[in-house]
Protein backbone atom coordinates (compact mmCIF):
# COMPACT_ATOMS: atom_id res chain seq x y z
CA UNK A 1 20.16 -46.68 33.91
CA UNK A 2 17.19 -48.26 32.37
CA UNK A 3 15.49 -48.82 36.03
CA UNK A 4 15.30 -44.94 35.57
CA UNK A 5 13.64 -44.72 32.48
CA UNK A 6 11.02 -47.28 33.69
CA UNK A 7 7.12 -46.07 34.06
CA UNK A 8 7.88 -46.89 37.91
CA UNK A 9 10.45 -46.34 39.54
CA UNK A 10 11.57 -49.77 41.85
CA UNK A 11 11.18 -49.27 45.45
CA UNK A 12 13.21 -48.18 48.07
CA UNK A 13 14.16 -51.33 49.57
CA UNK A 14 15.20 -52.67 46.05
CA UNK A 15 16.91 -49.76 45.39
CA UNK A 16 18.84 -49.79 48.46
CA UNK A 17 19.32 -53.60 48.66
CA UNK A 18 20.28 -53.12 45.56
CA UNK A 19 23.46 -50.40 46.42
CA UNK A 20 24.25 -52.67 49.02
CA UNK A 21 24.29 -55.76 47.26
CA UNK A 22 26.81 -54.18 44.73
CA UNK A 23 29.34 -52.89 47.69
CA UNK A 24 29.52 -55.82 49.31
CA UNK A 25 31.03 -57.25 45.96
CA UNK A 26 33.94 -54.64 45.97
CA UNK A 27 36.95 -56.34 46.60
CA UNK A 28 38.72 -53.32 48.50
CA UNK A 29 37.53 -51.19 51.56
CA UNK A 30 36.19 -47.83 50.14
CA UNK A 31 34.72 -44.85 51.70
CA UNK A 32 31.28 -44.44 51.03
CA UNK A 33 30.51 -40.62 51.56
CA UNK A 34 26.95 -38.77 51.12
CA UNK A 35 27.27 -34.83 50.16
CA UNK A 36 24.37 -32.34 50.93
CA UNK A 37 22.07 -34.39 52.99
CA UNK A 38 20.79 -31.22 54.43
CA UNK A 39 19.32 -31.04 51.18
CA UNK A 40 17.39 -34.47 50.77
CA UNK A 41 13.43 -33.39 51.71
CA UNK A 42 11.82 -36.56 51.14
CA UNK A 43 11.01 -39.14 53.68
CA UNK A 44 11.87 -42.30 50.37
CA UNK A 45 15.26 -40.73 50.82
CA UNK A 46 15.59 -40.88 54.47
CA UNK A 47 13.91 -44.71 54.18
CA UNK A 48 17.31 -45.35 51.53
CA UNK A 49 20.03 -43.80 53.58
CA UNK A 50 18.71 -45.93 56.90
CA UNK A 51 18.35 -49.35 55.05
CA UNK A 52 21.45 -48.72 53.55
CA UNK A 53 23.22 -47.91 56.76
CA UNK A 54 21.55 -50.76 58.27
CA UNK A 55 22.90 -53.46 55.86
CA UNK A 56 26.30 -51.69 55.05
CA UNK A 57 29.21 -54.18 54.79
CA UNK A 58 31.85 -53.80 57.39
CA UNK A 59 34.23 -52.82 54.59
CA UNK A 60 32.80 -49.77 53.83
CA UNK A 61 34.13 -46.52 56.28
């Protein structure tokens, strides 16, 4: 919460290192599922979801 509240927000790659970092420390396999994509507009998001799905742990369906 308090990267949110920072006067800059962290970038993408830390951001999504970051999300990945944290669900390849879940002991269980999990579905990781992203609502409304349709929606996203802006190319940072885009940058997140493919880094993301780039690193994902095999774990995660």
């Amino acid at each position: 919460m308090s990267l949110l509240q920072a006067p800059q927000l962290p970038s993408v790659e830390y951001l999504a290192t970051g999300l990945v970092n944290e669900l390849a420390d879940r002991p269980e396999p999990f579905m990781l599922v992203f609502d409304d994509l349709h929606l996203a507009e802006s190319s940072q998001v885009n940058q997140f979801l493919e880094t993301v799905l780039a690193y994902l742990p095999i774990k995660v369906s």
